[in-house]
C-alpha atoms as a PDB file:
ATOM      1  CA  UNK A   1      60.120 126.079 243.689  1.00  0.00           C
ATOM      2  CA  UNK A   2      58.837 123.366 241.557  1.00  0.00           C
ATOM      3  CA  UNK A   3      55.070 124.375 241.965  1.00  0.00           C
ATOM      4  CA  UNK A   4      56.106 126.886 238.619  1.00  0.00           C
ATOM      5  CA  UNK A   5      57.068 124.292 236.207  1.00  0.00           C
ATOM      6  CA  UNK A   6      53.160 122.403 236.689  1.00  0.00           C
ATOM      7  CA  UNK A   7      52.092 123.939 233.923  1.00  0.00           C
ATOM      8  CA  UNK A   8      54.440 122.373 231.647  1.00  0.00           C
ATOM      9  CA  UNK A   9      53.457 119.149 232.919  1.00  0.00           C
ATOM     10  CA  UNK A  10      50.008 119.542 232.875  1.00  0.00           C
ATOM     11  CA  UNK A  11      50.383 120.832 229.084  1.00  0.00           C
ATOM     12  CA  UNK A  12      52.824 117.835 228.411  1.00  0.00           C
ATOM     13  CA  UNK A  13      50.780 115.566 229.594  1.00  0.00           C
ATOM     14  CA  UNK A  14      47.530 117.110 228.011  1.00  0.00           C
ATOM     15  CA  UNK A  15      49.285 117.400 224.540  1.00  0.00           C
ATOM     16  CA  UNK A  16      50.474 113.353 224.876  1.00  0.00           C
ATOM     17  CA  UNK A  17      46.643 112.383 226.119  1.00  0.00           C
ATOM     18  CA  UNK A  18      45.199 114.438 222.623  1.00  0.00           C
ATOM     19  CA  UNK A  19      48.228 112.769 220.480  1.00  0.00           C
ATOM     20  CA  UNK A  20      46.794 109.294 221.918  1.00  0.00           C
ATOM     21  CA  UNK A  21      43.389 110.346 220.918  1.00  0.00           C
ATOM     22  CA  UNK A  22      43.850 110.915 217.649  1.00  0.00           C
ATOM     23  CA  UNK A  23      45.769 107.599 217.119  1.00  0.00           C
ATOM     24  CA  UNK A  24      43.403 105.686 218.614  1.00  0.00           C
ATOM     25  CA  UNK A  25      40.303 107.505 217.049  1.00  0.00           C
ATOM     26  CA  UNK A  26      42.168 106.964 213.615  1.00  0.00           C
ATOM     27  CA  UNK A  27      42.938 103.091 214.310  1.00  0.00           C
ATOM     28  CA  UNK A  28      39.397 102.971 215.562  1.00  0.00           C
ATOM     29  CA  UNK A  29      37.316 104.245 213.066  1.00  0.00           C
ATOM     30  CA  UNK A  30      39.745 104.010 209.926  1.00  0.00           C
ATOM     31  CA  UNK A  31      39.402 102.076 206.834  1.00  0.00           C
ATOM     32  CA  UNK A  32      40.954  98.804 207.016  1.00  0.00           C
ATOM     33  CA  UNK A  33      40.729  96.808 203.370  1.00  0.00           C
ATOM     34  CA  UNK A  34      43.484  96.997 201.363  1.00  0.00           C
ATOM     35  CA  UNK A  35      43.658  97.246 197.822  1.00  0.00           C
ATOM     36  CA  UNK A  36      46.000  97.483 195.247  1.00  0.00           C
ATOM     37  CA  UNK A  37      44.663 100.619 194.118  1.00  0.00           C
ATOM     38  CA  UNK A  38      45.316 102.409 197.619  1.00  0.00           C
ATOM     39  CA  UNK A  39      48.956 100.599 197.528  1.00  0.00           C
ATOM     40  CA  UNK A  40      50.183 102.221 194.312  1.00  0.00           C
ATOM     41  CA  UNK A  41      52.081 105.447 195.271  1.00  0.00           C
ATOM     42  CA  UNK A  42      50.792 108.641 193.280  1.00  0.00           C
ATOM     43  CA  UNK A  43      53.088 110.976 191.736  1.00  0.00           C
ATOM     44  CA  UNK A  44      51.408 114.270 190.383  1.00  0.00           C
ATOM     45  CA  UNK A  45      48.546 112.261 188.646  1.00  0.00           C
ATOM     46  CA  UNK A  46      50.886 110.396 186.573  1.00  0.00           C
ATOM     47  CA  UNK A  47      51.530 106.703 186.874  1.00  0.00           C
ATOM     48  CA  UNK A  48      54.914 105.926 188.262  1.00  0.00           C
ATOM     49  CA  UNK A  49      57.363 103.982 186.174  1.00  0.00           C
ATOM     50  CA  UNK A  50      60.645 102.291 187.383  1.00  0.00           C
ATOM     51  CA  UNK A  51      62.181 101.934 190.799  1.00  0.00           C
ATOM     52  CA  UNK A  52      61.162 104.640 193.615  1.00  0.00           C
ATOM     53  CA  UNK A  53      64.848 105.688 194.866  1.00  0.00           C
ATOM     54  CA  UNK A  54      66.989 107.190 191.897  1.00  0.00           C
ATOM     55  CA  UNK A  55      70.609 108.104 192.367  1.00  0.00           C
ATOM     56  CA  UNK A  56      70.578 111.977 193.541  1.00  0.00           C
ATOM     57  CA  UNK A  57      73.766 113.686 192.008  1.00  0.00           C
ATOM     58  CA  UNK A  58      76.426 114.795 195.315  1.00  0.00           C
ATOM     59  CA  UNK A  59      76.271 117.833 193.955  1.00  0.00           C
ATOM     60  CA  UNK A  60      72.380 118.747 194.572  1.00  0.00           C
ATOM     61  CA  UNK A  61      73.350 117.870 198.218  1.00  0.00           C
ATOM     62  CA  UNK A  62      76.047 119.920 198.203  1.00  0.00           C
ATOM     63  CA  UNK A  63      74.314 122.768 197.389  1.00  0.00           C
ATOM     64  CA  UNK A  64      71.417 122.018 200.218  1.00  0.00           C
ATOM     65  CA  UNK A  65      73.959 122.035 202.672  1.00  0.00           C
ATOM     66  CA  UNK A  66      75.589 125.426 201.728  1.00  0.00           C
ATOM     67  CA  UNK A  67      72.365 127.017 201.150  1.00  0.00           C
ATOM     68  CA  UNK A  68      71.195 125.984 204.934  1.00  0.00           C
ATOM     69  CA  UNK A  69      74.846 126.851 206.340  1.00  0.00           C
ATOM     70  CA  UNK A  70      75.060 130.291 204.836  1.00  0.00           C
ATOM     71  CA  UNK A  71      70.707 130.574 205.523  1.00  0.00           C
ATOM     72  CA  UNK A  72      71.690 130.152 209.349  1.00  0.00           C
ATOM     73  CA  UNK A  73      74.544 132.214 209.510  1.00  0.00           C
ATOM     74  CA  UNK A  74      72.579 135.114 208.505  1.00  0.00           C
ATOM     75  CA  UNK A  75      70.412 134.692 211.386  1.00  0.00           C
ATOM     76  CA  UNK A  76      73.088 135.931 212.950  1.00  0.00           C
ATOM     77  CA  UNK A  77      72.751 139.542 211.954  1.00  0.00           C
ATOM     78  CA  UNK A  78      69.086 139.906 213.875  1.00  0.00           C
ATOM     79  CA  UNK A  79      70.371 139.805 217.466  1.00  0.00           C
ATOM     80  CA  UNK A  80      73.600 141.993 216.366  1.00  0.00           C
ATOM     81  CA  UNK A  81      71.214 143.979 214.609  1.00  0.00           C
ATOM     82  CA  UNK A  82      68.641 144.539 217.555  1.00  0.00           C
ATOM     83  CA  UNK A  83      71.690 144.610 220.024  1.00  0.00           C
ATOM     84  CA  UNK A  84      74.354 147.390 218.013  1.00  0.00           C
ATOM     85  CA  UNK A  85      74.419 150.341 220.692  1.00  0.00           C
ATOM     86  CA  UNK A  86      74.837 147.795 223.973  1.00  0.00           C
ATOM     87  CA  UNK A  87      77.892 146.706 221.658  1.00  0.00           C
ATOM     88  CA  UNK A  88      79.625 149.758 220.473  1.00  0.00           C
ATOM     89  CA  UNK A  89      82.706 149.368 218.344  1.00  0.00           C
ATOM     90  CA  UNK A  90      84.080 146.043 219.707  1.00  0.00           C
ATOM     91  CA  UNK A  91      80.322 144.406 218.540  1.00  0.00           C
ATOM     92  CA  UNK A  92      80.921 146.291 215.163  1.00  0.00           C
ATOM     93  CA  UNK A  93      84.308 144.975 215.026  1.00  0.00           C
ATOM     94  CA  UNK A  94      83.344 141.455 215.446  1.00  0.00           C
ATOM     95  CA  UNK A  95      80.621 141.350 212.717  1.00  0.00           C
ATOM     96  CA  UNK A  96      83.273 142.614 210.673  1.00  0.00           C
ATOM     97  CA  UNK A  97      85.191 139.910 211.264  1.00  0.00           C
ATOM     98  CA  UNK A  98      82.545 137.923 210.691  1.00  0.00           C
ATOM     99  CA  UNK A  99      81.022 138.881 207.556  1.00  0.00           C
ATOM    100  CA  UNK A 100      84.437 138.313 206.284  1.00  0.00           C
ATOM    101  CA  UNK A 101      84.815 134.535 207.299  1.00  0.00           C
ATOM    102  CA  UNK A 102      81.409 134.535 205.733  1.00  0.00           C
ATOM    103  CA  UNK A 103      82.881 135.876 202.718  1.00  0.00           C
ATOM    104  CA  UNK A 104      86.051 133.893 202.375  1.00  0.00           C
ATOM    105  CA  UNK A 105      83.873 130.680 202.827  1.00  0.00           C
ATOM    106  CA  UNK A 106      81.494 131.759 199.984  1.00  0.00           C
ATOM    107  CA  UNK A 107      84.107 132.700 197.360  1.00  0.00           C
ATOM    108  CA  UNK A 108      85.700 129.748 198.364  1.00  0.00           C
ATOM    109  CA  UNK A 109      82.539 127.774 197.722  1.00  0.00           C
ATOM    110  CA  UNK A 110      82.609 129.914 194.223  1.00  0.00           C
ATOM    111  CA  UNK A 111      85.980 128.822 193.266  1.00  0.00           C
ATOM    112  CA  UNK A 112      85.579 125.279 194.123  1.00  0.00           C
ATOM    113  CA  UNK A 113      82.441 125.403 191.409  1.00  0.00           C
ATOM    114  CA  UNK A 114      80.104 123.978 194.140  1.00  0.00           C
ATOM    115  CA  UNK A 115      77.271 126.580 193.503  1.00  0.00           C
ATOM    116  CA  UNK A 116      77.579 125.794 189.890  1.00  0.00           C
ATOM    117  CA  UNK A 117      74.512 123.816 188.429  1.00  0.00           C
ATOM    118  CA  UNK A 118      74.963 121.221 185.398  1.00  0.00           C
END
């Protein structure tokens, strides 16, 4: 029974043997003086100027996390989608219900002025 799941190990244990490889090949043959010109970080050609970690407004992370919430959700309507004759009315009757929850929690978002961008 587990003579099937060899494979996996055998690809596991490949992929982990390559991954070691390349770390090793890269500490091996890799340069190794520092300078203060490879320590600067580069921004778009331009040299940087005050600290590296600026305040991000809440709001820019607000609008991430609603953008990937409502993104997933949609993924949703594939295997509904593929699935819509094995589920007749009751499947049609539950992505209505969906789509609405969806909608409520969008105007909501509306309202609230979180998609809004100052």
């Amino acid at each position: 029974m587990l003579l099937e799941y060899i494979a996996i190990g055998v690809m596991i244990a490949v992929a982990t043997l390559i991954a070691f490889i390349a770390i090793g090949l890269g500490e091996l043959f890799g340069p190794r003086k520092k300078s203060a010109g490879k320590d600067t970080p580069y921004e778009s050609g331009m040299n940087p100027y005050g600290e590296g970690t600026r305040r991000m407004p809440v709001r820019f992370y607000l609008i991430a996390v609603l953008f990937i919430l409502f993104d997933i959700e949609v993924v949703f309507f594939l295997p509904w989608a593929i699935a819509f004759r094995q589920l007749g009315l009751f499947g049609l009757a539950e992505m209505v219900v969906f789509i609405a929850i969806l909608l409520i929690g969008y105007v909501y978002a509306w309202k609230k002025g979180a998609l809004e961008w100052e």
